[in-house]
Protein backbone atom coordinates (compact mmCIF):
# COMPACT_ATOMS: atom_id res chain seq x y z
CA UNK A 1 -1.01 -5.89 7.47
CA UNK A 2 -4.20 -4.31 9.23
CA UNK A 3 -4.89 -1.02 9.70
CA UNK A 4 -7.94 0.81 11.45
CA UNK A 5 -8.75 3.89 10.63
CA UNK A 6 -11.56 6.18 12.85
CA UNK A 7 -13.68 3.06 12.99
CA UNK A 8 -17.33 3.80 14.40
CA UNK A 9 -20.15 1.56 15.34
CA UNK A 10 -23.07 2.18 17.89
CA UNK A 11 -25.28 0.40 19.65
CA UNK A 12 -28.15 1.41 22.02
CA UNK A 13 -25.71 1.24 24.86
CA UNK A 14 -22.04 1.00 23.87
CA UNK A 15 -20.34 2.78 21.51
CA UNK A 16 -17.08 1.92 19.32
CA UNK A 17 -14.40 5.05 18.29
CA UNK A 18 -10.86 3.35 17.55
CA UNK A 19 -7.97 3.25 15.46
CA UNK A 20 -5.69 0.68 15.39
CA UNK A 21 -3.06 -0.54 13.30
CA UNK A 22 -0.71 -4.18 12.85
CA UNK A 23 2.54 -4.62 11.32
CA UNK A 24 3.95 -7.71 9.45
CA UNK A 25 6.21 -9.53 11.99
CA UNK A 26 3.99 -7.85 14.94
CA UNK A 27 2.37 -9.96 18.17
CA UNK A 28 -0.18 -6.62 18.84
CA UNK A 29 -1.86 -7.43 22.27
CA UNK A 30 -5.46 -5.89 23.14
CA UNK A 31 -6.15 -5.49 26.67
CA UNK A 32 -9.59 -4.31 28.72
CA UNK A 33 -11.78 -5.43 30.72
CA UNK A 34 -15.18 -7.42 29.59
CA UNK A 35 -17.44 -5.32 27.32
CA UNK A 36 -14.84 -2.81 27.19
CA UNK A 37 -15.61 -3.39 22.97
CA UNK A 38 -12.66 -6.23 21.90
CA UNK A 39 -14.78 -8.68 20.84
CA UNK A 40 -16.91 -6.17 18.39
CA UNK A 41 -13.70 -5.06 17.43
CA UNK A 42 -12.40 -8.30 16.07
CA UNK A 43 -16.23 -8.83 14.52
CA UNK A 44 -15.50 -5.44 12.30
CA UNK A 45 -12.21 -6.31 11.42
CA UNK A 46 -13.49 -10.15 10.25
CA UNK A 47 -16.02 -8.25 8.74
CA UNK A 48 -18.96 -9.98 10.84
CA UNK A 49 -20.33 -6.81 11.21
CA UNK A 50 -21.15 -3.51 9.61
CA UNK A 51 -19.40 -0.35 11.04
CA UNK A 52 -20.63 2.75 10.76
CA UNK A 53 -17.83 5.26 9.78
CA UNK A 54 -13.81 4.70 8.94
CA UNK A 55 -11.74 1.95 7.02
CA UNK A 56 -10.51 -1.35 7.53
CA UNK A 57 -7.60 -2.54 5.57
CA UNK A 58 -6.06 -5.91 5.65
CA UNK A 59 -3.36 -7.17 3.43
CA UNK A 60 -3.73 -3.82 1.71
CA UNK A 61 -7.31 -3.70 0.79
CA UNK A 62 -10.61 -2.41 2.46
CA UNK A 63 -11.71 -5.02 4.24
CA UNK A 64 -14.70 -5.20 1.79
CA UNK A 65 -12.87 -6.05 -1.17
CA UNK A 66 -11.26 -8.94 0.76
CA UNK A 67 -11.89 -11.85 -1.54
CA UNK A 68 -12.74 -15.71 -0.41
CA UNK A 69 -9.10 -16.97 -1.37
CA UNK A 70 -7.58 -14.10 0.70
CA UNK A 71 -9.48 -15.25 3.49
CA UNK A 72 -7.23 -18.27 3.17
CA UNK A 73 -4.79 -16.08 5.06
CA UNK A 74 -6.70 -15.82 7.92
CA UNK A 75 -6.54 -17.55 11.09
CA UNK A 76 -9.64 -16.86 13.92
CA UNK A 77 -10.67 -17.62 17.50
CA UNK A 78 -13.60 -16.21 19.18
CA UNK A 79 -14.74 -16.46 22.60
CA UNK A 80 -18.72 -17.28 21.04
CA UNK A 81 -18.25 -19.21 17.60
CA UNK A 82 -16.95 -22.53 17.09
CA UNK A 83 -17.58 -25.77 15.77
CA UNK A 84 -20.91 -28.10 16.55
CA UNK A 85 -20.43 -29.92 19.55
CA UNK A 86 -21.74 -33.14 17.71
CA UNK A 87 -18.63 -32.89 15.64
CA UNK A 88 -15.24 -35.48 16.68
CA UNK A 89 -11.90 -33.99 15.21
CA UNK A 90 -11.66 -36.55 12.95
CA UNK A 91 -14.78 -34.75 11.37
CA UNK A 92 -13.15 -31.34 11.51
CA UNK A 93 -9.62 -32.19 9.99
CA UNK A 94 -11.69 -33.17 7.06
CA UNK A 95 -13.82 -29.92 6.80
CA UNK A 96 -10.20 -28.20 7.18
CA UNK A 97 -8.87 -29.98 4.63
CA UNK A 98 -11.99 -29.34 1.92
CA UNK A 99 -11.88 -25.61 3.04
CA UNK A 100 -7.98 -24.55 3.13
CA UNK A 101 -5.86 -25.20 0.31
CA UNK A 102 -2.41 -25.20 2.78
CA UNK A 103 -4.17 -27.46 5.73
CA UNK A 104 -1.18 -29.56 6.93
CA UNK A 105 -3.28 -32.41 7.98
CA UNK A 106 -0.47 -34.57 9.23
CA UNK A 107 0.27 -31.48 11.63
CA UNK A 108 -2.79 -30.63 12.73
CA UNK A 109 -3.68 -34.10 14.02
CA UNK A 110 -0.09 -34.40 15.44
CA UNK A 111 -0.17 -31.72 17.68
CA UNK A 112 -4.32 -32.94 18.92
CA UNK A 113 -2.27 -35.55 20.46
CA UNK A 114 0.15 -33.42 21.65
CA UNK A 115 -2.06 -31.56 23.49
CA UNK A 116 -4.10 -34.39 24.82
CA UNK A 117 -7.47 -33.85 22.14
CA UNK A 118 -8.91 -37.13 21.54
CA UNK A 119 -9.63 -37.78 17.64
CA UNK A 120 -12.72 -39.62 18.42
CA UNK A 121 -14.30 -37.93 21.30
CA UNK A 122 -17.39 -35.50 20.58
CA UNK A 123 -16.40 -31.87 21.03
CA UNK A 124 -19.22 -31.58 23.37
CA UNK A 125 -17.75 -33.71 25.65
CA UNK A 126 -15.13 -31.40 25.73
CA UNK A 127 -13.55 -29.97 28.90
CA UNK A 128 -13.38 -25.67 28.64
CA UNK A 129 -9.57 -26.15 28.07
CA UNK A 130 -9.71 -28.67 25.46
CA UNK A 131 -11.82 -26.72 23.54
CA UNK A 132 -9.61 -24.00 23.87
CA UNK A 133 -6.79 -25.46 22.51
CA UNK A 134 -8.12 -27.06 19.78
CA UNK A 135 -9.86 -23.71 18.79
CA UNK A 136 -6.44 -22.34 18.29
CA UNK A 137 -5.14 -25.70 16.52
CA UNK A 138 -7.44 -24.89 14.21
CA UNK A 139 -6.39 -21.59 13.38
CA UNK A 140 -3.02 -22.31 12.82
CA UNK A 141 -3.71 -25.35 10.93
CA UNK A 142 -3.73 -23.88 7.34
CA UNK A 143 -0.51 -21.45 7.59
CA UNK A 144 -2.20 -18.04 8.22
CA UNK A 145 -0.32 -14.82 7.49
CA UNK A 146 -2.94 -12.94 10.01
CA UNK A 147 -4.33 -14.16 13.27
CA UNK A 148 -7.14 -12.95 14.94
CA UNK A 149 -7.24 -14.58 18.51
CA UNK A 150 -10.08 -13.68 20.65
CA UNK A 151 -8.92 -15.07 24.75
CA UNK A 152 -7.59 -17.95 23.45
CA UNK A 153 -5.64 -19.03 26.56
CA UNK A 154 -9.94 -18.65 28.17
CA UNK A 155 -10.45 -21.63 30.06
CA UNK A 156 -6.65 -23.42 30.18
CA UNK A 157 -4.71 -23.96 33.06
CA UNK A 158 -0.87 -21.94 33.86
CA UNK A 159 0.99 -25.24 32.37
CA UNK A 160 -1.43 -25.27 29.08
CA UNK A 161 -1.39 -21.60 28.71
CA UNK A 162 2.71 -21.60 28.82
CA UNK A 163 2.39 -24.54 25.95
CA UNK A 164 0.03 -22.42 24.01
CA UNK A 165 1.83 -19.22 24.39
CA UNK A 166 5.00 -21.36 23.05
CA UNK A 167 3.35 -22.73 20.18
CA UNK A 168 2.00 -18.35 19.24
CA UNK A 169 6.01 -17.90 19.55
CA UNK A 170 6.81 -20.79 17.28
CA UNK A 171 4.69 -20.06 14.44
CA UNK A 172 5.98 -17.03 14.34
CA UNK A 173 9.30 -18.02 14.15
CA UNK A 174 8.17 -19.78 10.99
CA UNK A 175 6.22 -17.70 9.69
CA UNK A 176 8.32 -14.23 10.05
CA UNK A 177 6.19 -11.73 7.75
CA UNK A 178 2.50 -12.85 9.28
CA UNK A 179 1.23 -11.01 12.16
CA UNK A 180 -1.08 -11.64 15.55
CA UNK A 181 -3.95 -9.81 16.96
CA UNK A 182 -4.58 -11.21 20.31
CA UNK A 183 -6.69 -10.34 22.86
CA UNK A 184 -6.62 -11.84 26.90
CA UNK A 185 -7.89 -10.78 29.93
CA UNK A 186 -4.49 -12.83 31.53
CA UNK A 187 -1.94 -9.81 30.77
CA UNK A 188 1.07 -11.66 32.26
CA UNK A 189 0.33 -13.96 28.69
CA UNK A 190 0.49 -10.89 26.75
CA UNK A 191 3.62 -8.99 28.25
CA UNK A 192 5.55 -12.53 27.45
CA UNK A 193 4.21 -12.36 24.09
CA UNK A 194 3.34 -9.57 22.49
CA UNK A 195 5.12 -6.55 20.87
CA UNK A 196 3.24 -3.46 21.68
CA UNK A 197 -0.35 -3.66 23.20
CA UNK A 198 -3.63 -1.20 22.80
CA UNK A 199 -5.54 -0.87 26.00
CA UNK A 200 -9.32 -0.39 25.35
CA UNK A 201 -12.24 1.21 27.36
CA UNK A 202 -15.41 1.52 26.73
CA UNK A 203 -14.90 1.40 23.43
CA UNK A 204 -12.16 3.59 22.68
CA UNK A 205 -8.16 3.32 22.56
CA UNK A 206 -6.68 4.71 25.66
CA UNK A 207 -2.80 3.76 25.59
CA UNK A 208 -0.96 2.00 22.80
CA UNK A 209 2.68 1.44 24.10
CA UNK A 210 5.71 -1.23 22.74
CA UNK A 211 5.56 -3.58 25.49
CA UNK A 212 9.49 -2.88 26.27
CA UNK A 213 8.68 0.48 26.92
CA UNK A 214 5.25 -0.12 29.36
CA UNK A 215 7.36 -2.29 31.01
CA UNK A 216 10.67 -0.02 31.64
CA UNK A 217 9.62 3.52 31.32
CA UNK A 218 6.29 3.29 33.22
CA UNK A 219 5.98 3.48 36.96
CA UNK A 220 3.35 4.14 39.61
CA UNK A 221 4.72 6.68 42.00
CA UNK A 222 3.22 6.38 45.82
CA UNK A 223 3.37 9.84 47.52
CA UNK A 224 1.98 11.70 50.98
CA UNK A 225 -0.23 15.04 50.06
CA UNK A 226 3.22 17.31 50.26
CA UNK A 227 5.27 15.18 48.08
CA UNK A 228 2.43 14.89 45.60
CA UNK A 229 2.35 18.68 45.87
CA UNK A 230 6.05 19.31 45.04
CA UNK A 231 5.73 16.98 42.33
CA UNK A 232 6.59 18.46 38.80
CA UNK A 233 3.76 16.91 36.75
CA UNK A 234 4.55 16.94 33.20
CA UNK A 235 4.93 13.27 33.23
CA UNK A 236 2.29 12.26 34.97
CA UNK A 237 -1.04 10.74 33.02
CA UNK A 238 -3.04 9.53 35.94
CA UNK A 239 -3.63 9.98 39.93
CA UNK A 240 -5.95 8.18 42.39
CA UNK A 241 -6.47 9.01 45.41
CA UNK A 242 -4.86 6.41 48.32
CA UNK A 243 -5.54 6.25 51.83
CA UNK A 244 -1.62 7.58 52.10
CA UNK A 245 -2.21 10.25 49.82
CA UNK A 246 -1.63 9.21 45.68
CA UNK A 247 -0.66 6.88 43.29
CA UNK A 248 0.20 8.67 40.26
CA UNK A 249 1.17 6.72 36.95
CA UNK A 250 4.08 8.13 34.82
CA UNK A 251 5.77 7.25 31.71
CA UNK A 252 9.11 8.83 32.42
CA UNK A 253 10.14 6.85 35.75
CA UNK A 254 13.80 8.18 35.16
CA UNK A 255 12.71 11.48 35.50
CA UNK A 256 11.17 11.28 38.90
CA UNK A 257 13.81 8.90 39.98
CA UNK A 258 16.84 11.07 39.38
CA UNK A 259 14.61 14.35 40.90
CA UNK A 260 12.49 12.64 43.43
CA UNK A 261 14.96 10.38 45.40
CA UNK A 262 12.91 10.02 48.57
CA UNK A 263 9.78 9.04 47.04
CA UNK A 264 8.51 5.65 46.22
CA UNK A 265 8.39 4.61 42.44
CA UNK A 266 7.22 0.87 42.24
CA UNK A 267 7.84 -0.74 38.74
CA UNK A 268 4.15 -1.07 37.53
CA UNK A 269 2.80 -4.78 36.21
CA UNK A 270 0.44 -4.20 33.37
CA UNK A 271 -2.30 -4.98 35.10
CA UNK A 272 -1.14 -1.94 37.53
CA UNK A 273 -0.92 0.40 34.43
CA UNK A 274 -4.34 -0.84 33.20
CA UNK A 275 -5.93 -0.39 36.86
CA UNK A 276 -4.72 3.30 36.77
CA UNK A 277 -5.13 4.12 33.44
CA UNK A 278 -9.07 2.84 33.55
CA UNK A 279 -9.79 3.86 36.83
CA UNK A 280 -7.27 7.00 37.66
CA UNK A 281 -8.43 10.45 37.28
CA UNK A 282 -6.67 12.90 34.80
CA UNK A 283 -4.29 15.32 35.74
């Protein structure tokens, strides 16, 4: 469905280097912190801006060659673009429906009511979470095989996000052979959802993991100086220094649970993992 290949693009003071790549069927999660580079990311692959070196494909072609009815097949949300705030829905279900051959009007404006968007109420007037959810309506209004979802859950509150999240899960359901690219800084969102996740940092891919596997195989051992010395290290990928001595993050917790009995191995949240893998130091 998408695949990045050594994609490059610099700016004066951040630089992109990633690879990436989305199967059919797929909820991919991409995870780091604010400026780590996942909103210039998502502008490369929608082709919003030039990159420097490597490919994107999508649907099989360079992302260049991607031609105005294959963009059909696209759904997007991003965190700075959207709609004038002068518009009502009523005005946007009728762009939708002049742009997108497949726009299920009867859909769309069922589920603005579902949600609680009022059809006649200027977007500008608006609450963060409304907008939010009606950015996402919008992208999977006209039967998308590829989303690209910039924080789309920004702005909505546990009981909205859980609807939302539901409604990703649905549409994938229906939709079996099209495939999500989402990005959130709320990773409990994305280890419900998604598949396998990338972890970005400063503009570069420093983990991709199935989410299964982050969330049984990897642990965050807690040991004193001696333990931490004894410690066969092989399976270690990073350790930060603790008042108590280290917290080391591993990828093999049966390993050091089997030959480490007496030391403590906590079951790491992503958030954890992220923490250490951004801010550990290498072995």
């Amino acid at each position: 469905m998408l695949k990045i290949t050594n994609v490059k693009k610099h700016y004066d003071q951040f630089d992109l280097s990633c690879s990436l790549e989305l199967k059919p069927g797929y909820i991919t999660g991409l995870i780091g912190r604010n400026g780590a580079g996942k909103s210039t990311l998502f502008k490369a692959i929608l082709g919003l801006i030039k990159v420097d070196e490597g490919t994107i494909e999508l649907f099989g072609k360079d992302i260049k060659e991607i031609n105005v009815d294959a963009k059909q097949n696209i759904g997007v949300v991003l965190v700075d673009s959207f709609f004038s705030g002068h518009f009502h829905i009523i005005d946007i279900k009728n762009i939708l429906k002049n742009m997108y051959v497949q726009f299920n009007e009867d859909d769309f404006q069922t589920k603005c009511l579902q949600f609680g968007l009022p059809l006649n109420k200027k977007i500008k007037d608006f609450s963060t979470g409304m907008k939010a959810k009606l950015k996402v309506l919008i992208a999977l209004s006209h039967q998308a095989e590829f989303l690209v979802l910039d924080e789309p859950t920004v702005g909505l509150d546990v009981v909205a996000r859980k609807e939302m999240l539901e409604m990703l899960r649905d549409y994938m359901e229906e939709n079996p052979r099209c495939a999500i690219l989402i990005s959130s800084h709320i990773s409990g969102d994305l280890e419900e959802l998604c598949d396998d996740l990338y972890m970005i940092e400063d503009g570069q891919m420093i983990l991709h993991e199935d989410t299964d596997v982050l969330l049984g195989d990897y642990a965050i051992l807690k040991v004193d100086e001696q333990q931490f010395v004894k410690l066969d290290q092989q399976y270690l990928l990073k350790k930060k220094k603790e008042s108590y001595g280290y917290s080391c993050l591993t990828h093999q917790k049966q390993f050091y649970r089997e030959n480490y009995p007496d030391i403590v191995i906590e079951k790491g949240s992503i958030d954890d993992i992220m923490m250490l893998m951004m801010r550990g130091e290498e072995i």
